[in-house]
N, C-alpha and C. Protein backbone atom coordinates (compact mmCIF):
# COMPACT_ATOMS: atom_id res chain seq x y z
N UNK A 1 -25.74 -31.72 -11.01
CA UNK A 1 -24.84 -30.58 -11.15
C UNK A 1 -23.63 -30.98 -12.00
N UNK A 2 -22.94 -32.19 -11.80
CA UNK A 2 -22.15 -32.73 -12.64
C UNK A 2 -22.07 -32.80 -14.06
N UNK A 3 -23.38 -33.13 -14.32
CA UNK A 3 -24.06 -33.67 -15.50
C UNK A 3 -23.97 -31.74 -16.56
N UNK A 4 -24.63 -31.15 -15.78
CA UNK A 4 -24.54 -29.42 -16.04
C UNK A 4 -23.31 -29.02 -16.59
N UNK A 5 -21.89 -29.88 -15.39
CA UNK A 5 -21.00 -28.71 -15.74
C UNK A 5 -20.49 -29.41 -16.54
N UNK A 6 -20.89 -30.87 -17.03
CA UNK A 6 -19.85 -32.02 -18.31
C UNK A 6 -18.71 -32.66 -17.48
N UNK A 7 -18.51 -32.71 -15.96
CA UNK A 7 -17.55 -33.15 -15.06
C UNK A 7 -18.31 -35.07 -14.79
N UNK A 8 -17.34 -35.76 -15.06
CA UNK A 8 -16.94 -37.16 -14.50
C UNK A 8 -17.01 -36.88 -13.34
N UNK A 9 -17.59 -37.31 -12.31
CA UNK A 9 -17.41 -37.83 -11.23
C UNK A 9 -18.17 -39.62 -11.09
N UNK A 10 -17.05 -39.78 -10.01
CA UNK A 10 -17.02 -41.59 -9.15
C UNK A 10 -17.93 -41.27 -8.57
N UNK A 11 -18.85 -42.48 -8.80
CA UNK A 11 -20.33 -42.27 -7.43
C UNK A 11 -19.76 -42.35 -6.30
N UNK A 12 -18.33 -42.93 -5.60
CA UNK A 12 -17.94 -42.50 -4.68
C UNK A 12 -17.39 -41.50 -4.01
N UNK A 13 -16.64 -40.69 -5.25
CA UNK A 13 -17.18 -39.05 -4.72
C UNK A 13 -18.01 -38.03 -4.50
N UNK A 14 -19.40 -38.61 -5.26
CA UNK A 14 -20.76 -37.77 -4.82
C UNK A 14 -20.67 -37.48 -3.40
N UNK A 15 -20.89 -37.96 -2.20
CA UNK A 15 -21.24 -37.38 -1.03
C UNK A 15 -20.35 -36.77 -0.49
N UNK A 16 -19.34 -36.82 -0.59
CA UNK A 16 -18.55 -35.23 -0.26
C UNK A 16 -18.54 -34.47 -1.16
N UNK A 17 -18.60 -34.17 -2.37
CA UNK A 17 -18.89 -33.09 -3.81
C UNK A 17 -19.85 -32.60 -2.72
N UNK A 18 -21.06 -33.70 -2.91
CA UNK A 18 -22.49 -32.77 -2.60
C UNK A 18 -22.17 -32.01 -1.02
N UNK A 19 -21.65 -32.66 0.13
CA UNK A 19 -21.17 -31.80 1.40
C UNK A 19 -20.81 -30.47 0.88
N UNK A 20 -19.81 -30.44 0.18
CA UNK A 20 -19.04 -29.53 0.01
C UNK A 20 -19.72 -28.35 -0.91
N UNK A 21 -20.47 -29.13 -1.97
CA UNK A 21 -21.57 -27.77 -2.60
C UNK A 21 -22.43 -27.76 -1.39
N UNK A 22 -23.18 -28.06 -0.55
CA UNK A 22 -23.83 -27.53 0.36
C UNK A 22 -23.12 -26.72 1.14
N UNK A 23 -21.79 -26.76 1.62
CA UNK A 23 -21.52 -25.55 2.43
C UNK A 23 -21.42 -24.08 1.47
N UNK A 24 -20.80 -24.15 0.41
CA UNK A 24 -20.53 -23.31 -0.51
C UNK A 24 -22.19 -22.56 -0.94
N UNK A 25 -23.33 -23.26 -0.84
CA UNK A 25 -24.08 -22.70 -1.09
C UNK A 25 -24.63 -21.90 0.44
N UNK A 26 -24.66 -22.40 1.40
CA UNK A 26 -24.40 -22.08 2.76
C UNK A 26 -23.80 -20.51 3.12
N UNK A 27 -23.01 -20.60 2.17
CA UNK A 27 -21.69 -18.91 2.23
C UNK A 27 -22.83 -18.20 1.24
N UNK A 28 -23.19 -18.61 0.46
CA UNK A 28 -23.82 -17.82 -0.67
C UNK A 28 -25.33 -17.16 0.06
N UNK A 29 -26.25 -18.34 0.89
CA UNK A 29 -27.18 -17.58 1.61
C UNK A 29 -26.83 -16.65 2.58
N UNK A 30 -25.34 -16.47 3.27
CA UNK A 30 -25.12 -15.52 4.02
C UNK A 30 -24.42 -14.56 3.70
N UNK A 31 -24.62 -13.77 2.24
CA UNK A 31 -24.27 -13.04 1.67
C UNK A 31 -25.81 -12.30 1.39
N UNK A 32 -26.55 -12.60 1.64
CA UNK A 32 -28.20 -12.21 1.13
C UNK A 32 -28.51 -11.78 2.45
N UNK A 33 -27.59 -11.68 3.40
CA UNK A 33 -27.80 -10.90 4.85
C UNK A 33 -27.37 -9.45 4.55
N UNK A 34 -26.26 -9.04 4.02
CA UNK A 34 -25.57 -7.83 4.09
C UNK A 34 -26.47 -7.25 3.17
N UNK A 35 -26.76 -6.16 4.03
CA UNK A 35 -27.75 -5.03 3.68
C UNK A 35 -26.90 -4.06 2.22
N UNK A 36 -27.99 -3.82 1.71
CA UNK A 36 -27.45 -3.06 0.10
C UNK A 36 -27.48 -1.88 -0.17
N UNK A 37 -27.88 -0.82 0.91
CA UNK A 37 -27.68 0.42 0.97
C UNK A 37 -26.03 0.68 1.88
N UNK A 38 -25.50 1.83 1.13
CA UNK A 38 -23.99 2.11 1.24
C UNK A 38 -24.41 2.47 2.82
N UNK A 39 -23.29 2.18 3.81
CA UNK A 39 -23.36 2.71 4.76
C UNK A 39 -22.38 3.96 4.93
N UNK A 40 -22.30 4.66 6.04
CA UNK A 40 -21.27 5.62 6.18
C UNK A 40 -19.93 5.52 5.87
N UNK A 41 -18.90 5.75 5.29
CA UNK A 41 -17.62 5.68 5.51
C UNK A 41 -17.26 5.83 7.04
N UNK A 42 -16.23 5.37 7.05
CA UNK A 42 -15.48 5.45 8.52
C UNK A 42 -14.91 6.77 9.02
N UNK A 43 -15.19 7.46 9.94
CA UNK A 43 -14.77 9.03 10.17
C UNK A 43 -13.29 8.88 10.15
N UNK A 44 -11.95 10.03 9.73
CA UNK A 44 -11.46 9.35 9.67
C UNK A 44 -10.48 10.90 10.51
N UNK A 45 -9.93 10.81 11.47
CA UNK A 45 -9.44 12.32 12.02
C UNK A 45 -8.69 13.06 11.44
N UNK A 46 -8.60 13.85 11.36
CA UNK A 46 -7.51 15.10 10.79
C UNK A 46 -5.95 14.59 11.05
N UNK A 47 -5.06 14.83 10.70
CA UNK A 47 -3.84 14.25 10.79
C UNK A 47 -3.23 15.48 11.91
N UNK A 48 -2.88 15.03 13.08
CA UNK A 48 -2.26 16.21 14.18
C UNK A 48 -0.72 16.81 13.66
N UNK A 49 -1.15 18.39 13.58
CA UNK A 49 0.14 19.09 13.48
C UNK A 49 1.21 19.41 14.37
N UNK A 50 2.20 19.43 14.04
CA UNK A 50 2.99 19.96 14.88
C UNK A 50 2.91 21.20 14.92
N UNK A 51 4.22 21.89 16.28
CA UNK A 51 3.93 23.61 15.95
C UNK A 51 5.30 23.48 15.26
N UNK A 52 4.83 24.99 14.02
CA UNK A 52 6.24 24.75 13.60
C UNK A 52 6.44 26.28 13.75
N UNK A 53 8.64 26.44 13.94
CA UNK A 53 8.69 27.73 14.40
C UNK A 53 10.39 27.02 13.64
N UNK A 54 10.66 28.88 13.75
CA UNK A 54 12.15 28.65 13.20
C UNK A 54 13.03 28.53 13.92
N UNK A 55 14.17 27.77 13.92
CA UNK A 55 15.69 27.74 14.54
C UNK A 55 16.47 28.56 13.58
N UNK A 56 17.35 28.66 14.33
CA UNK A 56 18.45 29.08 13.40
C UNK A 56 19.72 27.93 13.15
N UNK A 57 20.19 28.23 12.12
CA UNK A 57 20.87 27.01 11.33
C UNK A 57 22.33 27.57 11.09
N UNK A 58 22.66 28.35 11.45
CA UNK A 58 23.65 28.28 11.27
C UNK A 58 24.20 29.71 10.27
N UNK A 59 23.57 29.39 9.12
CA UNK A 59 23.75 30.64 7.88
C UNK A 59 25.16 30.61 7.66
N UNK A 60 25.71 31.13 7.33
CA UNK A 60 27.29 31.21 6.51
C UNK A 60 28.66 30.49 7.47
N UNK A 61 28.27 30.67 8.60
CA UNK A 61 29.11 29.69 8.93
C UNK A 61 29.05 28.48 9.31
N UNK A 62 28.04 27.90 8.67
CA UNK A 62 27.42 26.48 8.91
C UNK A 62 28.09 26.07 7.62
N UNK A 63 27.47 27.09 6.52
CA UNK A 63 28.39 26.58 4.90
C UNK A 63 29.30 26.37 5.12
N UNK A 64 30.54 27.61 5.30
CA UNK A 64 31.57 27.24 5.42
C UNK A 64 32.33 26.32 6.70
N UNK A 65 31.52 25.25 7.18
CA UNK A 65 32.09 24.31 8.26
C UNK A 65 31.67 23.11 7.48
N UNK A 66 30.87 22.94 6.26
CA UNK A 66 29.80 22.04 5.97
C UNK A 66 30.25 21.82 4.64
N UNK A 67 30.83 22.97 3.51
CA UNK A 67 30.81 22.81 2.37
C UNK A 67 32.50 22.22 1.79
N UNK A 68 32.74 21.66 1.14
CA UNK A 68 34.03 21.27 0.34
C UNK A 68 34.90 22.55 0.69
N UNK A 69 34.26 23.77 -0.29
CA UNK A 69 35.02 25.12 -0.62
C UNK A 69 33.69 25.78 -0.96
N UNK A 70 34.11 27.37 -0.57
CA UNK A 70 33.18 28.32 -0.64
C UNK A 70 33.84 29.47 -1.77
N UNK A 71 33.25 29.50 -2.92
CA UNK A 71 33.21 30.48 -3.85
C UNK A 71 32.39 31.30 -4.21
N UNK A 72 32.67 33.24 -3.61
CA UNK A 72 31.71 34.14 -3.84
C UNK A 72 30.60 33.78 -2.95
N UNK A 73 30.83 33.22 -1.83
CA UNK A 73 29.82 32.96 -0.78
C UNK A 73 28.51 31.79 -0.96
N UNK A 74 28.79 31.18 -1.82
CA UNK A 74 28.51 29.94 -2.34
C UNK A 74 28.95 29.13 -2.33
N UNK A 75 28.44 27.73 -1.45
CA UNK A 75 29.27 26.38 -1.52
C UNK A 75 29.67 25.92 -3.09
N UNK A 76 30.85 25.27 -2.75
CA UNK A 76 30.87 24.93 -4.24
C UNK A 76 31.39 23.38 -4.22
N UNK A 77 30.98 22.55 -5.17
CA UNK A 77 31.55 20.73 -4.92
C UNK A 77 32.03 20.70 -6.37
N UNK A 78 32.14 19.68 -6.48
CA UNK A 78 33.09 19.20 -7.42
C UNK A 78 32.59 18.92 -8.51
N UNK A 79 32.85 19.26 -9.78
CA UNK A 79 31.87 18.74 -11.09
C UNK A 79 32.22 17.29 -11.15
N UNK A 80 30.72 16.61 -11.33
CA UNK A 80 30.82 15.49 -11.67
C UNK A 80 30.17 15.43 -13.29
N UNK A 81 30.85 14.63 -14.04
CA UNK A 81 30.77 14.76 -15.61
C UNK A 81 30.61 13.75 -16.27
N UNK A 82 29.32 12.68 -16.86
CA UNK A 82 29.62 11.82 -17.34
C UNK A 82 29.60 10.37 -16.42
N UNK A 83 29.50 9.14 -16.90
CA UNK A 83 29.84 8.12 -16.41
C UNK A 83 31.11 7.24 -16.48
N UNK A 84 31.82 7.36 -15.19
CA UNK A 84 33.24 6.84 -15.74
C UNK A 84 33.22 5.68 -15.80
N UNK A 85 34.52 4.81 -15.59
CA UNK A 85 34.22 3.53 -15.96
C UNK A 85 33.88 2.99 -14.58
N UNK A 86 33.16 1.66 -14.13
CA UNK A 86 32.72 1.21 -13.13
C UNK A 86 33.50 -0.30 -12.66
């Protein structure tokens, strides 16, 4: 096998090389077990909903407890313009 791949090896590393290609070939015959037709995918459940229903939030006087300032019944914030200096 050495000789194949153009690799130097010490005759005193032959018998563990060769151990070690024997297990490796070992993994390779137990790959010739797993069957080659696709099996099923895994079922996989529906994702559980909640119930959903409305609250109430508040509406205009939530804005105006919530917003900076209210103009024409619209929150209104502050223009931001540009990158100032940092």
């Amino acid at each position: 096998m050495a000789a194949l791949a153009r690799l130097r090896v010490a005759e005193s590393e032959l018998p563990g090389l060769t151990q070690q290609l024997a297990r490796i070939l070992s993994y390779i015959d137990q790959l010739k077990e797993i069957r080659e037709e696709p099996g099923r995918p895994p079922e996989v459940g529906a994702t559980p909903l909640r119930e959903d229903f409305p609250v109430p939030g508040g509406g205009k006087v939530a804005l105006e407890e919530n917003a900076p300032r209210v103009m024409h019944g619209y929150g209104a914030v502050p223009r931001v313009v540009g990158g100032g200096k940092s």
